[in-house]
N, C-alpha and C. Protein backbone atom coordinates (compact mmCIF):
# COMPACT_ATOMS: atom_id res chain seq x y z
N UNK A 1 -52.75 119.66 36.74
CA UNK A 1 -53.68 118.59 36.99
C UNK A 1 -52.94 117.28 36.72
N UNK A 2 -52.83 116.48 37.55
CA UNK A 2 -52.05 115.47 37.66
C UNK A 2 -53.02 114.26 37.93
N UNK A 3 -53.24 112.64 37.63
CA UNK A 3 -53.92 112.00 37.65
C UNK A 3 -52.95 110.63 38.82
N UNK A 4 -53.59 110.30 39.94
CA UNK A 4 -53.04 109.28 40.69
C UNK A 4 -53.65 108.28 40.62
N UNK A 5 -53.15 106.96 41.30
CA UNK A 5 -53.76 105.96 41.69
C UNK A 5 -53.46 105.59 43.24
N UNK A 6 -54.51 105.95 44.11
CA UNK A 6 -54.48 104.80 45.01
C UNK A 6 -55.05 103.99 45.59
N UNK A 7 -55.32 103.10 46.66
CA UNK A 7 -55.52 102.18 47.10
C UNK A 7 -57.22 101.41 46.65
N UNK A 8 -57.99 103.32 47.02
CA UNK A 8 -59.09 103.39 46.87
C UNK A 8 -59.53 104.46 45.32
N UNK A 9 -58.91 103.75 44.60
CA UNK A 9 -59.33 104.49 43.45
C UNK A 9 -58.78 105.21 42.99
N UNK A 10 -59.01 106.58 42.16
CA UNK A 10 -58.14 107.52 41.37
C UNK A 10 -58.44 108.70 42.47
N UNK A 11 -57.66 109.59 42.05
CA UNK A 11 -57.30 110.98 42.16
C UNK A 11 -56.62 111.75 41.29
N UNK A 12 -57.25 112.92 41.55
CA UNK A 12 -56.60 114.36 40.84
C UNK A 12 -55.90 115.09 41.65
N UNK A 13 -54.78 115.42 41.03
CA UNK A 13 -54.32 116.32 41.83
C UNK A 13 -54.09 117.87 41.33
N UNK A 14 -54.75 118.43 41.95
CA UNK A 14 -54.70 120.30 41.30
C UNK A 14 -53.53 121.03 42.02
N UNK A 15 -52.10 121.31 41.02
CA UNK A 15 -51.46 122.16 41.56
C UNK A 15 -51.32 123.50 41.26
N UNK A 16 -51.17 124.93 42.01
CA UNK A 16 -51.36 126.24 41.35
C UNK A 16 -50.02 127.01 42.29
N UNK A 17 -50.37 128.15 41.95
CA UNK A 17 -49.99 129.39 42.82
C UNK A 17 -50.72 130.35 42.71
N UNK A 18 -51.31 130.55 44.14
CA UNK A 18 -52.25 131.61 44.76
C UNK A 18 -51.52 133.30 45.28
N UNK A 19 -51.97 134.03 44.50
CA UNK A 19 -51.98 135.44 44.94
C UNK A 19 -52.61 136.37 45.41
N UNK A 20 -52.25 136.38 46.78
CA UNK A 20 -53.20 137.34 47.56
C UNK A 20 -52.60 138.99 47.27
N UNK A 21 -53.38 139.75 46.40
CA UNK A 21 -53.53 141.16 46.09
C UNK A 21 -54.00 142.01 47.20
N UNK A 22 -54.48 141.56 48.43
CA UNK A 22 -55.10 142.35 49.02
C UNK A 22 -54.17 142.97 50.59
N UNK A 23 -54.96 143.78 51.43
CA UNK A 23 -53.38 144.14 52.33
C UNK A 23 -54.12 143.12 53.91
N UNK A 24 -54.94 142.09 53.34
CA UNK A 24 -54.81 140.94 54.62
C UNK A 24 -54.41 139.86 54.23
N UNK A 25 -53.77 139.06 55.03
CA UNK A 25 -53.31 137.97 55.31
C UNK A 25 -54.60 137.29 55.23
N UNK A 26 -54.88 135.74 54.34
CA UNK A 26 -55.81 134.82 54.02
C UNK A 26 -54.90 133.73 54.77
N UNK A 27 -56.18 132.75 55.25
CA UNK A 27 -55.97 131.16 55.37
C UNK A 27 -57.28 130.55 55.13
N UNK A 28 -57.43 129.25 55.65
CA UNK A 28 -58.41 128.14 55.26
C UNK A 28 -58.62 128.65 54.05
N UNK A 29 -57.88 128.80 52.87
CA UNK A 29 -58.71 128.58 51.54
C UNK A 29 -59.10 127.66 51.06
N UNK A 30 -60.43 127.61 50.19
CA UNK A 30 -61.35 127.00 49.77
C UNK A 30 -61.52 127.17 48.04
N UNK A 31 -60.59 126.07 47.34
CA UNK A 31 -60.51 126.21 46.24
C UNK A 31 -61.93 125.57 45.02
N UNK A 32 -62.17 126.36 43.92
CA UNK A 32 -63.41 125.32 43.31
C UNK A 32 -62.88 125.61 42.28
N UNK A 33 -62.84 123.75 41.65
CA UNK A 33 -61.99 123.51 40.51
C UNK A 33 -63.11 122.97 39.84
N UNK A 34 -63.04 123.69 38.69
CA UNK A 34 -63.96 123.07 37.31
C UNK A 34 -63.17 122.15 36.06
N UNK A 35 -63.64 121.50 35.59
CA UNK A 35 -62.99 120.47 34.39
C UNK A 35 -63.16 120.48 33.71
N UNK A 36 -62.65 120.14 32.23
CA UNK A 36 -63.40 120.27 31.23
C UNK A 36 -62.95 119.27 30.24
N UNK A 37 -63.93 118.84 28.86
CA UNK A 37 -63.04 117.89 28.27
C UNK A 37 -62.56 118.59 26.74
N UNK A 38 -62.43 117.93 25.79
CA UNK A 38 -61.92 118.64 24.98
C UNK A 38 -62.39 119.38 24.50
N UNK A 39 -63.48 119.69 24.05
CA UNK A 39 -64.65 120.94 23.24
C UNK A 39 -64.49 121.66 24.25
N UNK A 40 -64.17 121.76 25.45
CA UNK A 40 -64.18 122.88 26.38
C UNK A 40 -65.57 122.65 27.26
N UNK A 41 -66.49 122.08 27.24
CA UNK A 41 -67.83 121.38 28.42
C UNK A 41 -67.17 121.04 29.75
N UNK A 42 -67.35 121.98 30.35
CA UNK A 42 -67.63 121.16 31.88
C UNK A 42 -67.83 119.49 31.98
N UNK A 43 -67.18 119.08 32.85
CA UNK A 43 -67.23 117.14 32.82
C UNK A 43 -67.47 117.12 34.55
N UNK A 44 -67.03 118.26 35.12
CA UNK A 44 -66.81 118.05 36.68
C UNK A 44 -66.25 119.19 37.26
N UNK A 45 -66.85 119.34 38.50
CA UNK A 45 -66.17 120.45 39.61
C UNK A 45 -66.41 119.40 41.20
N UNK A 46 -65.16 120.36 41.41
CA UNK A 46 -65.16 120.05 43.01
C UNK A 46 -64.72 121.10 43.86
N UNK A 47 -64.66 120.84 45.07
CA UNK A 47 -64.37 121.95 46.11
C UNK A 47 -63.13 120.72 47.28
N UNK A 48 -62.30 121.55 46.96
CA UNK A 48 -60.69 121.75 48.14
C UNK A 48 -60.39 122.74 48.55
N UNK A 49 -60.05 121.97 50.34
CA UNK A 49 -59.76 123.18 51.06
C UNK A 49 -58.13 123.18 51.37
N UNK A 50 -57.49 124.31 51.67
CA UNK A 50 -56.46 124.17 52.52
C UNK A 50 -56.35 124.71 53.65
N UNK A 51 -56.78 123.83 54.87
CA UNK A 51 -56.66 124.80 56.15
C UNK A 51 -55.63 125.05 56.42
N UNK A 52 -54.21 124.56 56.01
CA UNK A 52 -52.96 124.80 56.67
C UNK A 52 -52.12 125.80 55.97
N UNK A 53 -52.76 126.16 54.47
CA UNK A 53 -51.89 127.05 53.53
C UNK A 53 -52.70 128.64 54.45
N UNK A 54 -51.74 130.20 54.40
CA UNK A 54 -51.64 130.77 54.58
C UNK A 54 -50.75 131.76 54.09
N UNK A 55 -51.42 132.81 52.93
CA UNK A 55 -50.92 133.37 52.26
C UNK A 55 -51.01 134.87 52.78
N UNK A 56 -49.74 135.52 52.75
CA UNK A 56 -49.34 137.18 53.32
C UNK A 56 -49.91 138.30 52.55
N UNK A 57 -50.60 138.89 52.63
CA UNK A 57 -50.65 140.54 51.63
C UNK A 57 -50.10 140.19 50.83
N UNK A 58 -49.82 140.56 49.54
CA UNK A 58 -49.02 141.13 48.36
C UNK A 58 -48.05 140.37 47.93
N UNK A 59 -48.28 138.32 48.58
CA UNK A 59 -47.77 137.62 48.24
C UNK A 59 -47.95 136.35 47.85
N UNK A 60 -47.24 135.02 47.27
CA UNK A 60 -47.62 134.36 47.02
C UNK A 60 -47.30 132.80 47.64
N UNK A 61 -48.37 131.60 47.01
CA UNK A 61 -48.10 130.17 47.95
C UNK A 61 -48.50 129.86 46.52
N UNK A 62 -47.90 128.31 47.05
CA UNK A 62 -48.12 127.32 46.05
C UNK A 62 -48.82 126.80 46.85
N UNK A 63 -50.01 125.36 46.19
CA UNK A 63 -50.96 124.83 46.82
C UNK A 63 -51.41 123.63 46.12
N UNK A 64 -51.59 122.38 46.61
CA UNK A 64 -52.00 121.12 46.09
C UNK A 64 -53.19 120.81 46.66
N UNK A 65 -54.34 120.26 46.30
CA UNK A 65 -55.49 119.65 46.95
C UNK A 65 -55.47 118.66 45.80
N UNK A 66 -56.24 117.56 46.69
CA UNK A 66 -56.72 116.16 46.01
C UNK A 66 -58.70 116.23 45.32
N UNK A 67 -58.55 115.64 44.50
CA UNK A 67 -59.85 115.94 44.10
C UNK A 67 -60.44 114.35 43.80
N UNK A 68 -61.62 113.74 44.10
CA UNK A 68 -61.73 112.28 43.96
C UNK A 68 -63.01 112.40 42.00
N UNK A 69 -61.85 112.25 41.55
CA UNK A 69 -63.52 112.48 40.05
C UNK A 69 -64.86 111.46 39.85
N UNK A 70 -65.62 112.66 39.03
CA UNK A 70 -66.46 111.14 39.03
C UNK A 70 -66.41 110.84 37.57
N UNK A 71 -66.18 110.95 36.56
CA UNK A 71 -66.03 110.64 35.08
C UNK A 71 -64.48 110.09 34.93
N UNK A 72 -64.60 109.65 34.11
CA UNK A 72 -63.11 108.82 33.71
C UNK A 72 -61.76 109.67 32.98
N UNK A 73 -60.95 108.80 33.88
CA UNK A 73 -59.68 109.89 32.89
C UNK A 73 -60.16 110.90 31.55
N UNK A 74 -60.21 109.95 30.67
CA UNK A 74 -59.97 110.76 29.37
C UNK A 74 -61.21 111.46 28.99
N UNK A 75 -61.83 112.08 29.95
CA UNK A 75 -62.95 113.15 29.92
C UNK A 75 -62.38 114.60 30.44
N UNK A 76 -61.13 114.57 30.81
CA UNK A 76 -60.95 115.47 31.35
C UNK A 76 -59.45 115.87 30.68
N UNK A 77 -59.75 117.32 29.82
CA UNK A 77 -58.46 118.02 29.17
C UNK A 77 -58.10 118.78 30.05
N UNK A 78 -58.57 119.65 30.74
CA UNK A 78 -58.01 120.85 31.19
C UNK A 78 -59.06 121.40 32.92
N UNK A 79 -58.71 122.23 33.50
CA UNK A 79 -59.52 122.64 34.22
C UNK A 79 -59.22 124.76 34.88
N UNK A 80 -59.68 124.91 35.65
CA UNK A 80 -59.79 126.42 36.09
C UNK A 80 -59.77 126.16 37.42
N UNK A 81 -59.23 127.12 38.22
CA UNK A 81 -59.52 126.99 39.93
C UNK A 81 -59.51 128.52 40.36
N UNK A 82 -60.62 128.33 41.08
CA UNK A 82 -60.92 130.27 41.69
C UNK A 82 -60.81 129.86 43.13
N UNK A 83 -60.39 131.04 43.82
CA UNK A 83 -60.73 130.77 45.51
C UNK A 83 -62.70 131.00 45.77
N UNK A 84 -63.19 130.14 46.54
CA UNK A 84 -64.29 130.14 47.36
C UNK A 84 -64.79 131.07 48.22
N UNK A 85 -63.88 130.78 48.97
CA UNK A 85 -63.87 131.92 50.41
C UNK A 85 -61.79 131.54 51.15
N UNK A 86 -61.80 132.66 51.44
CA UNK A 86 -60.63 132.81 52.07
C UNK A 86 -61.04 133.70 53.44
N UNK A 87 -59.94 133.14 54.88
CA UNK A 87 -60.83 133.86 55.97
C UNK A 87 -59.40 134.67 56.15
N UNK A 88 -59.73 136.22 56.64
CA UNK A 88 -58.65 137.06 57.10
C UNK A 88 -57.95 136.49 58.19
N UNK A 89 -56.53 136.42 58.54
CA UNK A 89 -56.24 136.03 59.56
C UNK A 89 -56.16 136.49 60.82
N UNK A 90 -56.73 138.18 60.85
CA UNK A 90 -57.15 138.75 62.03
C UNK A 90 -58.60 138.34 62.64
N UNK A 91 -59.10 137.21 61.72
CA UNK A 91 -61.11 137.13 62.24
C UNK A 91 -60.49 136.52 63.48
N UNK A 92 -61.87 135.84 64.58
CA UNK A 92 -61.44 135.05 65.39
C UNK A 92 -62.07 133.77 65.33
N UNK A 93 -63.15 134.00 64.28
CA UNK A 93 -63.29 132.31 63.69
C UNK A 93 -63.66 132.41 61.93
């Protein structure tokens, strides 16, 4: 979790590595990141997508999404990120 500045305000930036365990190929993932501050309370969640990341069977990606917060820096110690939905890359939409 990385904290930016630009033009229009702040940003977060959530970086990970995603492992697909399963024997299909995922894309458009849909990440939901929760926040928390120091006691460990929730302060904020959001939802990032990556339509362009595309992860293989039994392998792995790294992945950045931007997150715009709504509480102030120093509300936020730590956070969690689960996938949403991930679509097989054999669907046809």
């Amino acid at each position: 979790m990385h904290w930016t500045e630009i033009k229009d305000g702040s940003r977060i930036c959530v970086t990970g590595i995603v492992t697909n365990r399963s024997t299909n190929a995922w894309h458009n993932l849909e990440f939901e990141c929760r926040f928390f501050d120091e006691k460990g309370a929730m302060v904020d969640a959001a939802n990032g997508v990556e339509p362009f990341l595309t992860v293989n069977p039994h392998d792995d990606s790294a992945f950045r999404i931007w997150v715009t917060p709504s509480e102030a820096s120093n509300q936020y110690r730590s956070c969690t990120i689960s996938i949403s939905t991930a679509r097989n890359t054999k669907d046809r939409f």
